[in-house]
Protein backbone atom coordinates (compact mmCIF):
# COMPACT_ATOMS: atom_id res chain seq x y z
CA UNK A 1 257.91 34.04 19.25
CA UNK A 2 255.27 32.10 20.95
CA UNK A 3 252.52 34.79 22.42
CA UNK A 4 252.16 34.30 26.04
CA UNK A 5 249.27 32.75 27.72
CA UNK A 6 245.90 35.20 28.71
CA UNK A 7 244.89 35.34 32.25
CA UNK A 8 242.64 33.76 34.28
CA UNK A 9 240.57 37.20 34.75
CA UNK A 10 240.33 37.39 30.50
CA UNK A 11 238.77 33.84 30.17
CA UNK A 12 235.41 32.28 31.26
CA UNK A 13 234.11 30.54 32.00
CA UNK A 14 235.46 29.83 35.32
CA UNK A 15 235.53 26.50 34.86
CA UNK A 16 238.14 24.57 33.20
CA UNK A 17 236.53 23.27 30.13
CA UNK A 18 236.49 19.66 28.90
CA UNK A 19 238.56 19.12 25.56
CA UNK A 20 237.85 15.97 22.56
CA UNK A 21 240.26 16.00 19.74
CA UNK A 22 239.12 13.76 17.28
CA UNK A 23 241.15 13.43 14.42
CA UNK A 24 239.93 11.48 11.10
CA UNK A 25 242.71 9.55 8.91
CA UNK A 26 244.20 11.39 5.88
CA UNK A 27 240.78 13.64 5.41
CA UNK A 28 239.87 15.56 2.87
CA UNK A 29 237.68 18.81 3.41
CA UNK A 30 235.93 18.10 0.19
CA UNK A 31 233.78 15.08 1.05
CA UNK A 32 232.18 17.16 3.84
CA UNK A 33 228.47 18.50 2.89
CA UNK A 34 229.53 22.01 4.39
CA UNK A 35 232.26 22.26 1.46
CA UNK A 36 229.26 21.65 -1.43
CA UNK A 37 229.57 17.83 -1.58
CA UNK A 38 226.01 16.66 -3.10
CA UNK A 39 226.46 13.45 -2.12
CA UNK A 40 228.54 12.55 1.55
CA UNK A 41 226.12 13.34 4.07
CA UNK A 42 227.87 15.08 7.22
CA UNK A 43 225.22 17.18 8.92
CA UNK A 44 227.01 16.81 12.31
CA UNK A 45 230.27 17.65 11.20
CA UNK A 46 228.65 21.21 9.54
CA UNK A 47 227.18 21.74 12.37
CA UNK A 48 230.13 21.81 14.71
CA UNK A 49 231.29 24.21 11.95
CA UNK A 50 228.53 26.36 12.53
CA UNK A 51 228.70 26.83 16.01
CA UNK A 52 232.45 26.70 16.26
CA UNK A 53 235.02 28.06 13.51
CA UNK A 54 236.36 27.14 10.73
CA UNK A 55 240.39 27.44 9.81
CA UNK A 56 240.37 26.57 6.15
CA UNK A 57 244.22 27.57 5.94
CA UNK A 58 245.08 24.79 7.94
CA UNK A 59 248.15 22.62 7.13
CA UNK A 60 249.36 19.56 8.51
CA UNK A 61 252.86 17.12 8.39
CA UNK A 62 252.82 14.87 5.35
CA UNK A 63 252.45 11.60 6.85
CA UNK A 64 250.17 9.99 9.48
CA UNK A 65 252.93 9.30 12.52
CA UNK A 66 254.47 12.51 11.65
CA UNK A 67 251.61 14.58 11.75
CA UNK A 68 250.10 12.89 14.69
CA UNK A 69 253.42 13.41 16.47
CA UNK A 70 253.48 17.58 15.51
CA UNK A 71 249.79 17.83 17.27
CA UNK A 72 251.09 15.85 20.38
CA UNK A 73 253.88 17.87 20.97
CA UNK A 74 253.23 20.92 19.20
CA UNK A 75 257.15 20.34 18.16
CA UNK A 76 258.02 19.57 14.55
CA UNK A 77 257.92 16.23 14.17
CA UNK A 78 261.45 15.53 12.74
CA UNK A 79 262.09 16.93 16.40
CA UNK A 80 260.47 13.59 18.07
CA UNK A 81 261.89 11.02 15.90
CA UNK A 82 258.76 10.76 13.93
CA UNK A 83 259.94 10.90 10.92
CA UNK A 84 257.80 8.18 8.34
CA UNK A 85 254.91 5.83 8.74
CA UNK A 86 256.83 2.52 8.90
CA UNK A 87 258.31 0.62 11.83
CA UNK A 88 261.03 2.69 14.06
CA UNK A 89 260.52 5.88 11.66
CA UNK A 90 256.93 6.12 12.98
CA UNK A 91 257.99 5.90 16.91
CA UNK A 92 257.62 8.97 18.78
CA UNK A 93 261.24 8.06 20.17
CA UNK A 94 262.34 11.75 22.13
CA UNK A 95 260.71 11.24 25.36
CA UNK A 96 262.68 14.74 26.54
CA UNK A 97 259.48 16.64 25.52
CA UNK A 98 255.80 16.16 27.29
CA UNK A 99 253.14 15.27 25.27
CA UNK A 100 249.63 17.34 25.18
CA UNK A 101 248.21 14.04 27.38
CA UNK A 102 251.43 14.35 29.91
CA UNK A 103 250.20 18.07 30.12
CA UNK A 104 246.79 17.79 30.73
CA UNK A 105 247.50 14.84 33.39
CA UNK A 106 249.64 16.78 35.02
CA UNK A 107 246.91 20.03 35.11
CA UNK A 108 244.26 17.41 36.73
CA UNK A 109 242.69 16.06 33.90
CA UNK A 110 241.64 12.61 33.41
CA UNK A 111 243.35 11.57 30.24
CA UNK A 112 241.97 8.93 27.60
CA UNK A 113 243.02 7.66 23.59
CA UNK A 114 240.72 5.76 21.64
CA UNK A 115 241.45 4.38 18.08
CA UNK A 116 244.95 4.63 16.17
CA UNK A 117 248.22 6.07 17.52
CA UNK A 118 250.56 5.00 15.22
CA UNK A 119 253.39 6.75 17.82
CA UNK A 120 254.89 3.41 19.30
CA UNK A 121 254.10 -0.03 19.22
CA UNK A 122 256.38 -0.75 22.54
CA UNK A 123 257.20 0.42 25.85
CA UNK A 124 257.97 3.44 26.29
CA UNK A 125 256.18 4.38 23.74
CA UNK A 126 252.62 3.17 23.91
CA UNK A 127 249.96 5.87 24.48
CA UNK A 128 249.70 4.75 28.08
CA UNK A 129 253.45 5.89 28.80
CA UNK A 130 252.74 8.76 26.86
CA UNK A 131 250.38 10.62 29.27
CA UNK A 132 246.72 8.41 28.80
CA UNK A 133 245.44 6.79 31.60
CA UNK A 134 242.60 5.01 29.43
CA UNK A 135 243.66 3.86 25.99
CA UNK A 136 241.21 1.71 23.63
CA UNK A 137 243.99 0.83 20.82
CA UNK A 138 245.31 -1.07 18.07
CA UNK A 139 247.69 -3.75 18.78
CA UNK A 140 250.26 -3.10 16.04
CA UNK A 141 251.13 0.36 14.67
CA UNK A 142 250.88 -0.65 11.28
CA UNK A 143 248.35 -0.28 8.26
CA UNK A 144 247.32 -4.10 8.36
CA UNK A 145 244.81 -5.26 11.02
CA UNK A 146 245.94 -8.15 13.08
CA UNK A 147 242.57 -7.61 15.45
CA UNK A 148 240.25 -8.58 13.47
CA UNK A 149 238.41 -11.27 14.59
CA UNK A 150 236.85 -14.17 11.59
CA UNK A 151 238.09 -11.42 8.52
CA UNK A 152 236.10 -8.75 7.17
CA UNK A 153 238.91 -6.49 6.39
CA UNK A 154 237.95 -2.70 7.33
CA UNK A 155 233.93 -3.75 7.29
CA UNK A 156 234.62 -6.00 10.12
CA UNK A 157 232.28 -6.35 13.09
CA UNK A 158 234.56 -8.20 15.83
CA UNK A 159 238.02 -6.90 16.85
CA UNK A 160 240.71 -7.55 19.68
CA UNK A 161 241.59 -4.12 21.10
CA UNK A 162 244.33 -3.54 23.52
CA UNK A 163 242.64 -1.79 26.27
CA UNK A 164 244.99 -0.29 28.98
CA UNK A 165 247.71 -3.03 28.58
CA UNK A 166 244.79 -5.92 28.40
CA UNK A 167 243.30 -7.55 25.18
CA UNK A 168 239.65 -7.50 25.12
CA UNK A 169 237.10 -8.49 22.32
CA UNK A 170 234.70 -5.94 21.05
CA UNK A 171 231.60 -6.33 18.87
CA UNK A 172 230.72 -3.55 16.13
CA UNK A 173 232.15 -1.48 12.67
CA UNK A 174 235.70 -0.11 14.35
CA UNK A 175 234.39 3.46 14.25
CA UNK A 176 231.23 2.71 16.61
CA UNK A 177 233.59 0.67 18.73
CA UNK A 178 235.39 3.96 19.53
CA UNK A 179 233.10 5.95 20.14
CA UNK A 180 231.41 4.16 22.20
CA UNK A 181 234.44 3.44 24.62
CA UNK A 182 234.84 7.75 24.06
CA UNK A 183 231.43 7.91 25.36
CA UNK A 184 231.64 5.42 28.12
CA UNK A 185 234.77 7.54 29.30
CA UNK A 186 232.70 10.94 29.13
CA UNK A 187 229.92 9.40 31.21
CA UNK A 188 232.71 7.87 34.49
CA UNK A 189 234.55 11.07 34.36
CA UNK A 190 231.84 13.55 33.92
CA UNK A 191 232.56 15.40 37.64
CA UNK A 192 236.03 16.09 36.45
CA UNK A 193 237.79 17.68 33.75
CA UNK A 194 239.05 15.55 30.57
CA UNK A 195 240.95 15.58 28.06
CA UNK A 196 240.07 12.59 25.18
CA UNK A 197 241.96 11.64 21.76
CA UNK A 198 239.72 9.99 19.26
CA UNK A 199 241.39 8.90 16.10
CA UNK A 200 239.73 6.57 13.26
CA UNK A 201 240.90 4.76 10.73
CA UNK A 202 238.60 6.15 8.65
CA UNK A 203 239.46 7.59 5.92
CA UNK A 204 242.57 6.40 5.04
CA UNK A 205 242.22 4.07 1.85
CA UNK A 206 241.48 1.71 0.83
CA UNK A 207 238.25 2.51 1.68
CA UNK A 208 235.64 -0.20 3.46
CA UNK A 209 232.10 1.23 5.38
CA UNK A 210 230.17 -1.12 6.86
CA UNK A 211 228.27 -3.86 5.23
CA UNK A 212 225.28 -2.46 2.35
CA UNK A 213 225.73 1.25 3.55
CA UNK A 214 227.37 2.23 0.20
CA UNK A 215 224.62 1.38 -1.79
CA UNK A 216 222.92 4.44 -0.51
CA UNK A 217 225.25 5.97 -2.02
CA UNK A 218 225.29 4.65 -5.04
CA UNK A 219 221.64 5.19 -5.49
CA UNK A 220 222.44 9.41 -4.97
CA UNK A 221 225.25 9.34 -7.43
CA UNK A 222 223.11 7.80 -10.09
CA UNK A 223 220.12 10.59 -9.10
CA UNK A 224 222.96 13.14 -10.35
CA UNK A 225 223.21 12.01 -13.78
CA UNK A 226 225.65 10.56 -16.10
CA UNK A 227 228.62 13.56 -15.46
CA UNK A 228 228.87 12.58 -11.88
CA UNK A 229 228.60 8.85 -12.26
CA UNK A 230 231.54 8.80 -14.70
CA UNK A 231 233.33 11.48 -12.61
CA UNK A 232 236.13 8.67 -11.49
CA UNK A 233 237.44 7.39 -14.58
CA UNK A 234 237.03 4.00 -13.49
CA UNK A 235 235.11 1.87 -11.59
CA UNK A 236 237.49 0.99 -8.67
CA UNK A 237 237.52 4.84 -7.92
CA UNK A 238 234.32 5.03 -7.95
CA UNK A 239 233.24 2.43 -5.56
CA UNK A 240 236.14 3.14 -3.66
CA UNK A 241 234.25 7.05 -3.15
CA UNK A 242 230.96 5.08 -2.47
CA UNK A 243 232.72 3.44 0.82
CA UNK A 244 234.71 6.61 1.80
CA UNK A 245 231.17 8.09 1.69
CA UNK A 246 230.07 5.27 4.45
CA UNK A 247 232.81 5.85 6.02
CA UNK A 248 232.01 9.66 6.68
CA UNK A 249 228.18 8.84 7.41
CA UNK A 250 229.85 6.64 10.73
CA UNK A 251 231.97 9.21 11.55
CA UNK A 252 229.52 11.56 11.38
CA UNK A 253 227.04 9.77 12.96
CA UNK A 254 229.02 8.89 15.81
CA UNK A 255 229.65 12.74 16.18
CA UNK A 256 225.88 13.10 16.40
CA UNK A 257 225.51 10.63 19.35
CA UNK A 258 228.71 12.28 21.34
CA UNK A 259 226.72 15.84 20.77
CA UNK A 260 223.55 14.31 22.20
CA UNK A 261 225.23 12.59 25.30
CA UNK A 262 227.38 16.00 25.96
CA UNK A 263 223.81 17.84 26.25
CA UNK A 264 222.22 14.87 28.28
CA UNK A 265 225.18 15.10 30.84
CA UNK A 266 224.97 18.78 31.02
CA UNK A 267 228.72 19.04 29.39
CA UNK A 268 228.36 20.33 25.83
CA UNK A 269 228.56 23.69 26.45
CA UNK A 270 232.10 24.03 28.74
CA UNK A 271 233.15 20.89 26.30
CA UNK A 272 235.96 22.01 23.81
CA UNK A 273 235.58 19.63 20.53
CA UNK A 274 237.87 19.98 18.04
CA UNK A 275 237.52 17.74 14.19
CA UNK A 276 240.64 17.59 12.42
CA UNK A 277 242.81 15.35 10.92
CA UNK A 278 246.56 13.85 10.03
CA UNK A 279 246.26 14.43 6.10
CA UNK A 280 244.25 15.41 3.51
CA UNK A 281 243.87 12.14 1.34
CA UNK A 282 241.20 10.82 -1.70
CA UNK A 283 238.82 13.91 -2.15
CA UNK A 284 235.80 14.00 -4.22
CA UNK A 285 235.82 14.49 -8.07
CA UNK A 286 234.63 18.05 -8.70
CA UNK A 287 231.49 16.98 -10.58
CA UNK A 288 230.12 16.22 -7.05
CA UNK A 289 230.57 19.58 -5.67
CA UNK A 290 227.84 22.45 -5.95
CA UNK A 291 228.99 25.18 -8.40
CA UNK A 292 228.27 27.84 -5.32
CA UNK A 293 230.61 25.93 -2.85
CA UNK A 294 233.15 27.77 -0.89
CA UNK A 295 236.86 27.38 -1.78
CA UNK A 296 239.99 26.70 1.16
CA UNK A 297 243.52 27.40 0.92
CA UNK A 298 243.85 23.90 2.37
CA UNK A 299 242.30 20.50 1.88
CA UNK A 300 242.69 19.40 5.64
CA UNK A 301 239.83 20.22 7.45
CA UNK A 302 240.17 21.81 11.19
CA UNK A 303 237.13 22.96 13.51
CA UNK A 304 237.00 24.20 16.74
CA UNK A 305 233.32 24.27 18.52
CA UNK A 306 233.33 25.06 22.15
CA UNK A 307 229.95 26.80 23.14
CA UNK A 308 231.23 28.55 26.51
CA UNK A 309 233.70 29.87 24.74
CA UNK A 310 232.65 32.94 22.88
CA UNK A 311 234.33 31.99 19.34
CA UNK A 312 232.19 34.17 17.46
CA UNK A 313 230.50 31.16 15.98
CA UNK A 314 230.24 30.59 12.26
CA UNK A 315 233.49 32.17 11.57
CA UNK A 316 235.85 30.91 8.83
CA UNK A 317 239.54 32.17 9.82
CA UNK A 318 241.94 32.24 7.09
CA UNK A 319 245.32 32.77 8.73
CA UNK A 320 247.86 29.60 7.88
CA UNK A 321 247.17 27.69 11.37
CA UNK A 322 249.16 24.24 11.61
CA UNK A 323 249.37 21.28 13.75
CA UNK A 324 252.24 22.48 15.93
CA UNK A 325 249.48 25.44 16.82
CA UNK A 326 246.88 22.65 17.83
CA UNK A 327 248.93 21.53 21.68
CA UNK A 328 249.80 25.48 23.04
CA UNK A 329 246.19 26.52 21.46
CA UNK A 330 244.51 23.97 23.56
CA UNK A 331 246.32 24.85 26.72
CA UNK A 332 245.43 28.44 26.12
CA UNK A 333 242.44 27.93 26.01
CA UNK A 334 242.01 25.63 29.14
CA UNK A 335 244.34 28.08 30.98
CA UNK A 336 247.04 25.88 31.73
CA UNK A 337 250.26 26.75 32.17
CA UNK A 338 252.64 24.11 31.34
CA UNK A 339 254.16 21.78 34.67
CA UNK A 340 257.77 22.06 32.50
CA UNK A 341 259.79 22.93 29.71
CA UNK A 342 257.92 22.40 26.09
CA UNK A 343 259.64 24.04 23.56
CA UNK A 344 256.52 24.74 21.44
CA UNK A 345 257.68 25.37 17.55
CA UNK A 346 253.48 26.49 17.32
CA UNK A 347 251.95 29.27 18.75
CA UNK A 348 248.48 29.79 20.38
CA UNK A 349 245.48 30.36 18.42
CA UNK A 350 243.87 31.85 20.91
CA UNK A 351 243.80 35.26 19.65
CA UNK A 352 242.42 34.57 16.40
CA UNK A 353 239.36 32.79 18.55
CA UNK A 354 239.03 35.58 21.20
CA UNK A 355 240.31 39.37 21.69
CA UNK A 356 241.71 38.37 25.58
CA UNK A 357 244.07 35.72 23.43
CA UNK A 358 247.38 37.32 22.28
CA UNK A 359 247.93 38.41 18.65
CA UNK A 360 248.71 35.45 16.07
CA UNK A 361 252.43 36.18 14.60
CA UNK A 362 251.84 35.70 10.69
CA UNK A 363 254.99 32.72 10.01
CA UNK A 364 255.78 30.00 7.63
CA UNK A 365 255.11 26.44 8.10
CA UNK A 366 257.20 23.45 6.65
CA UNK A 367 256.16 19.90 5.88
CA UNK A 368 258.24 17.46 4.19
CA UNK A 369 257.04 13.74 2.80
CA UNK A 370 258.40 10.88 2.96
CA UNK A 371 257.17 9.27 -0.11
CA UNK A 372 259.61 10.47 -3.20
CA UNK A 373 261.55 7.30 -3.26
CA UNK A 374 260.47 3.08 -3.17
CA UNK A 375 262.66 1.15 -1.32
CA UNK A 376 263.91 2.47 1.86
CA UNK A 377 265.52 -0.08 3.39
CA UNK A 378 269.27 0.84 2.59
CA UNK A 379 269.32 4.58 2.68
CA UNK A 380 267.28 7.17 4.72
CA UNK A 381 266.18 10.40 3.02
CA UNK A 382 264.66 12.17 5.97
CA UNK A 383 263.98 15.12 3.63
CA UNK A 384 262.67 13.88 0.75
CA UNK A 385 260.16 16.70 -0.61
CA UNK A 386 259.48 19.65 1.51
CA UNK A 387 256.79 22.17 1.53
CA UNK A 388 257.09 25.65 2.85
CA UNK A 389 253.82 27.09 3.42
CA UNK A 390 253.41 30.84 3.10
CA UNK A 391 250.64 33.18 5.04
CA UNK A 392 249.08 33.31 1.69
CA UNK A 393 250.29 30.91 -0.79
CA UNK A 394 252.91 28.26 -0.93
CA UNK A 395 256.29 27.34 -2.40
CA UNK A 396 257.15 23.95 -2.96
CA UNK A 397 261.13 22.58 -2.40
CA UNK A 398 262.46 19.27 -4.25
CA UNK A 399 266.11 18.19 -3.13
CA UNK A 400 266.75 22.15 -2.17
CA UNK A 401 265.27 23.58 -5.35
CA UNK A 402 262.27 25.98 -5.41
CA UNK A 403 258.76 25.22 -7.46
CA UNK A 404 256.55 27.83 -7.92
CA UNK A 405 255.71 31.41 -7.12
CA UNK A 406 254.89 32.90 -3.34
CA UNK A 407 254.61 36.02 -2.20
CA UNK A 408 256.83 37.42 0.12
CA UNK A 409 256.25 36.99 3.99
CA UNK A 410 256.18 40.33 5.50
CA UNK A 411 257.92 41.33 8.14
């Protein structure tokens, strides 16, 4: 059962607090500094660790658009219609169910999306129908890039984003673009509550940072010595790292500047962020990790930093939290009570953040990929490999038939 919301009189501040999801493409924990990587640089990342928490038994759907559509709705995504990554299978098709954005619009918020959605590439089904009154977005809902402007690929410097229905040209790397249209929305809607979706590209591979920035990284993994040079098996892979490691220094940087205009603006400390992401993809060889680093039940990192909160900062929380949890967690804690019917298959975190939050329910959480078989055209497997998470392990199902050991869930 889904624990009920806490009161009013339980909560503070007063004030409804500001909330930024930002969610990085198909991330893995281990190319973050604060997991022991000795070369990815991500001081502003570990430091929303440090004064937030930390769920390191955090699981997510298997594929971008399904896992993307599970945070939205905090409904499995097989519920929405979101059932793959390519054309119709990606659409966020049920339109019976609000979306987090539909919620918070309808609480008073002022509602924005910046960077990939990957939900719906037509009416009704753009982010703008979907509860976002400001969207900064792809054109296409695919992996390609038709808004680049002159080529470039990934490192490219001009695009054509749609922006609220309109195509406009930007100038910049894609990550800065997004960030800055995030901040730009901060700054016109600081007298009012918001609620903001930031999603990158980054770091879904192939990997591209912008222009030269790689060779900085280059220069560290030589300084390590031969084992973590040849640590990739080949040299693709290993230049392939050296741009996901760009990559991160953007989106970390970018984090950086958000934290700093938060504190000029006076916002940062009733300002919920949370960093997560759709997918743990390419990590980092385990030559490149410091012998004393920490270990996670999951590779898909999840933080939650909100100052005014009293989160009992620092903390790691090892209870199996999923992306269902993410839309009734946020709503807790913003102490809104839903405008109409949700159906939430997630519960609130609140309780594992705060004693006035009700007690987390220990469950199981299922994923299932869409990636067994090649061509897909003919015959739909909606089920093609499932995973059943356990509170403390995991149990993997192919076709119906159990892999591995878990231990029992007790009652």
């Amino acid at each position: 059962s889904i624990p009920s919301y806490a009161s009013a009189e339980e909560k503070a501040p007063p004030s409804r607090p500001n909330v930024i999801l930002i969610t990085v493409d198909n991330h893995n924990t281990s190319v973050l500094s604060m997991a022991g990587n000795r070369v990815v640089e991500t001081p502003n990342i570990d430091r929303l660790a440090r004064e937030g928490v930390f769920f390191s038994n955090y699981h997510v759907a298997s594929r971008c658009s399904c896992s993307r559509a599970a945070m939205l709705t905090g409904r499995y995504h097989l519920r929405s219609g979101a059932i793959g990554t390519g054309d119709a299978r990606a659409t966020m098709g049920s339109l019976e169910r609000p979306t987090l954005a539909d919620l918070f619009q309808e609480a008073g918020y002022q509602t924005g999306m910046f960077g990939k959605w990957h939900l719906g590439a037509n009416t009704p089904f753009l982010p703008e129908n979907r509860g976002f009154a400001e969207v900064v977005s792809y054109g296409r809902d695919s992996s390609t890039l038709p808004h680049v402007i002159g080529g470039g690929g990934k490192a490219a410097t001009k695009h054509k984003f749609r922006h609220n229905g309109h195509w406009k040209v930007y100038d910049g790397y894609r990550t800065d673009v997004w960030f800055n249209e995030l901040s730009r929305f901060v700054r016109e809607n600081r007298e009012r509550p918001f609620f903001a979706y930031l999603a990158t590209w980054s770091t879904h591979g192939p990997n591209q940072g912008p222009s030269g920035l790689s060779e900085k990284y280059r220069e560290k993994l030589t300084d390590l010595g031969e084992a973590a040079w040849g640590a990739f098996g080949n040299n693709g892979k290993r230049d392939n790292f050296l741009e996901l490691a760009a990559e991160m220094e953007v989106v970390d940087r970018s984090i950086g500047q958000l934290l700093k205009l938060l504190n000029d603006l006076g916002l940062r400390e009733n300002t919920i962020i949370v960093y997560t992401s759709d997918g743990s993809g390419a990590g980092s060889p385990a030559q490149l990790i410091s012998e004393d680093a920490p270990t996670f039940p999951s590779a898909c990192p999840a933080i939650i930093s909100w100052p005014n909160g009293r989160l009992d900062a620092g903390r790691e929380i090892a209870e199996l939290v999923a992306n269902i949890d993410m839309a009734p967690t946020f709503l807790d804690l913003c102490d809104i009570t839903p405008s109409r019917e949700t159906d939430f298959d997630g519960q609130s975190a609140y309780g594992l953040l705060n004693t006035a939050g009700s007690p987390w329910q220990q469950r199981v959480y299922s994923a299932d990929h869409q990636s067994k078989t090649g061509d897909r055209r003919v015959v739909l497997h909606p089920l093609d490999d499932t995973t059943v998470y356990m509170p403390q392990g995991e149990v993997h199902f192919v076709d119906g038939k159990a892999k591995g050991a878990s231990p029992a869930l007790e009652a």
